[in-house]
Structures are given as C-alpha cells and as structure tokens.
Protein backbone atom coordinates (compact mmCIF):
# COMPACT_ATOMS: atom_id res chain seq x y z
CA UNK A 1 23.89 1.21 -3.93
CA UNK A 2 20.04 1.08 -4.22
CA UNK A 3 17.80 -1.20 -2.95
CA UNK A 4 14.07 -2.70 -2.79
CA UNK A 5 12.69 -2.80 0.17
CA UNK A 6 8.94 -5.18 -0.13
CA UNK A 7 5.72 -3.98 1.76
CA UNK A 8 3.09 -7.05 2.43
CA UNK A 9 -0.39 -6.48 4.21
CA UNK A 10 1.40 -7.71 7.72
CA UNK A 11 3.35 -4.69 7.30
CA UNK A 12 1.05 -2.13 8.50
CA UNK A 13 1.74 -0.25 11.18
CA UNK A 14 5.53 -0.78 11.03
CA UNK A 15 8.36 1.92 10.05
CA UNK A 16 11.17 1.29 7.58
CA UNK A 17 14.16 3.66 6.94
CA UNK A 18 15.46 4.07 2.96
CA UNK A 19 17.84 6.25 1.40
CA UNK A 20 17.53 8.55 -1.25
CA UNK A 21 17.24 6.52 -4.84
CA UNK A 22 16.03 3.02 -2.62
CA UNK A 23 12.68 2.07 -4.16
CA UNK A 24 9.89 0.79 -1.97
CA UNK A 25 7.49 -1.73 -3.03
CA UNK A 26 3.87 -2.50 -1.77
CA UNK A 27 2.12 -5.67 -2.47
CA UNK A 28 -1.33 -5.70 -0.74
CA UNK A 29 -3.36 -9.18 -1.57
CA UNK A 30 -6.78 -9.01 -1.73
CA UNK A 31 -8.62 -12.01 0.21
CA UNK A 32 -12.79 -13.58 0.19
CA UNK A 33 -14.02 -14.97 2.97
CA UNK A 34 -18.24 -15.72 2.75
CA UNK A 35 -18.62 -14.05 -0.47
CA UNK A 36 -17.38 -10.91 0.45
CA UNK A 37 -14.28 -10.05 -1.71
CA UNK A 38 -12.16 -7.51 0.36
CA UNK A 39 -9.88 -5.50 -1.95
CA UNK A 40 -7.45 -2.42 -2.01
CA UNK A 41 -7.11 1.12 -3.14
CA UNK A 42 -3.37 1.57 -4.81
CA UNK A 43 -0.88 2.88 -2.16
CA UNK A 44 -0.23 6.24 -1.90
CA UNK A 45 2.76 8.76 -0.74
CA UNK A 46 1.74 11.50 2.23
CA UNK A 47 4.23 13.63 0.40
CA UNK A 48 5.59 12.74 -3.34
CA UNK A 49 8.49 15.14 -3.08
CA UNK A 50 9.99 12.68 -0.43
CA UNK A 51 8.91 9.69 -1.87
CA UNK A 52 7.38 9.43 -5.52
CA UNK A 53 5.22 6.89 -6.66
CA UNK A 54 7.01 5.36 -9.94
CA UNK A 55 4.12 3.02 -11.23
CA UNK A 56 0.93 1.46 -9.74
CA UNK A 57 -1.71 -0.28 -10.30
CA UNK A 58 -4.80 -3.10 -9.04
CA UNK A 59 -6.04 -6.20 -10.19
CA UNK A 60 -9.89 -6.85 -11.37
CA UNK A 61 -9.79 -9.12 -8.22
CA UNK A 62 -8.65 -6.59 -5.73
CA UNK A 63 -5.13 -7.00 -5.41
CA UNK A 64 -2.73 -3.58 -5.21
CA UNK A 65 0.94 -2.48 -6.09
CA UNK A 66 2.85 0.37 -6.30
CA UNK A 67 6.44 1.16 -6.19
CA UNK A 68 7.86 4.37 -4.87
CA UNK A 69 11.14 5.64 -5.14
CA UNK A 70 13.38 7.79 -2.33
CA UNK A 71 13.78 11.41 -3.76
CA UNK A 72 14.91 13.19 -0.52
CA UNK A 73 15.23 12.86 3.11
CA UNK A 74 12.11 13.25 5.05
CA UNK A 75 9.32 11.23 6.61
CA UNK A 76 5.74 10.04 5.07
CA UNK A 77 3.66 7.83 5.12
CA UNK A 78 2.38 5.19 2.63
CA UNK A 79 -1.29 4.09 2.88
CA UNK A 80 -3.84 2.34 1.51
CA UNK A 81 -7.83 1.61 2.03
CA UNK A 82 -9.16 -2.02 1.96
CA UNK A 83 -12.79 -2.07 1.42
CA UNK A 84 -15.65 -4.90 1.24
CA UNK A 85 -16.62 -5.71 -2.61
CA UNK A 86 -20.08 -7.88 -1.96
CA UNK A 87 -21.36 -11.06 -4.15
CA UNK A 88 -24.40 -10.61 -5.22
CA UNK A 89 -27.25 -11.42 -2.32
CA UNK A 90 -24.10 -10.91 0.52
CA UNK A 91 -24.09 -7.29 2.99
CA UNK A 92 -20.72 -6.20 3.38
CA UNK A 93 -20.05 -4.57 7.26
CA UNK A 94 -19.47 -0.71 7.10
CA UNK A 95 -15.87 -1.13 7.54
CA UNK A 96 -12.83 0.07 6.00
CA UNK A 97 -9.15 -0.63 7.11
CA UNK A 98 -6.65 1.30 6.43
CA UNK A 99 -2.55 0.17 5.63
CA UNK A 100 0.02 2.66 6.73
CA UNK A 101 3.26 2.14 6.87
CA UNK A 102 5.97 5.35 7.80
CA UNK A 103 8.73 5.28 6.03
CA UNK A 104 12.10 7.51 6.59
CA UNK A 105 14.14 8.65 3.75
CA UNK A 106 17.89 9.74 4.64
C-alpha cells in the first residue's frame, strides 16, 4: 500500500526511505524577520526517473510545495534554494540556503 511521507524545512539534511508508488511531499514555509521576506524555490528531484515530481508550485509570499512520486528504486536527492526577498529601503545578506533531503526508493 502507498503512502505520504511530509517534508518540513527542519527536514533538511535528513534521509527517508520510500517505495516505489509512495509519494513524497515538501512543504517549505517561507518566514520575515526585519523586513526581509525569506522565500523558496519549488523542490526539485536530482533524478525524475527515480522520483517524479507530480505537481508544484509557490505562494506570492514565498511559501513552496511539491509532491513527488516513487517510480523506481534508486537514490536522489530533493532540494530547494531559500533566498532573501527585501522590503523596500532593507539590504538583504548575500546568502542563500539550500534544503536537501536524500531520499531512497526500494
């Protein structure tokens, strides 16, 4: 039987294991802090054969889904790119951080 298995921002760095049909959801929030609005690039597969991205999408605001579904075994990874969004008058630091999770389809 297939299941979801839900991605979060805490859950970079970590690896999951699916099986073929699972899908795999990623929820990345944006956040503000200072008037800086710190927002995210929609996830993507390392290798779509292994695991294909079904839908996906962001917010105006910043916020990020996808859902990706096991097509055969293998390993990739799943990453996105938050980056710094300014208010007007604000300097954003020259920093991007990246969300990777590595996920194992059997």
């Amino acid at each position: 039987m297939a299941k979801r298995i839900v991605l979060t921002n805490p859950d970079s760095g970590r690896s999951v294991s699916a099986s073929t049909g699972d899908d795999i959801e990623v929820r990345l929030t944006h956040y503000r802090e200072r008037g800086l609005n710190y927002s995210w690039d929609v996830p993507q597969s390392s290798d779509s054969a292994v695991l294909r991205r079904t839908s996906g999408g962001s917010t105006p605001a910043g916020d990020a889904t996808a859902i990706f579904t096991g097509e055969k075994a293998g390993t990739v990874t799943l990453s996105a790119a938050r980056r710094c969004r300014p208010d007007p008058g604000n300097i954003c630091p020259l920093v991007i951080s990246p969300w990777r999770v590595t996920v194992t389809v059997q």
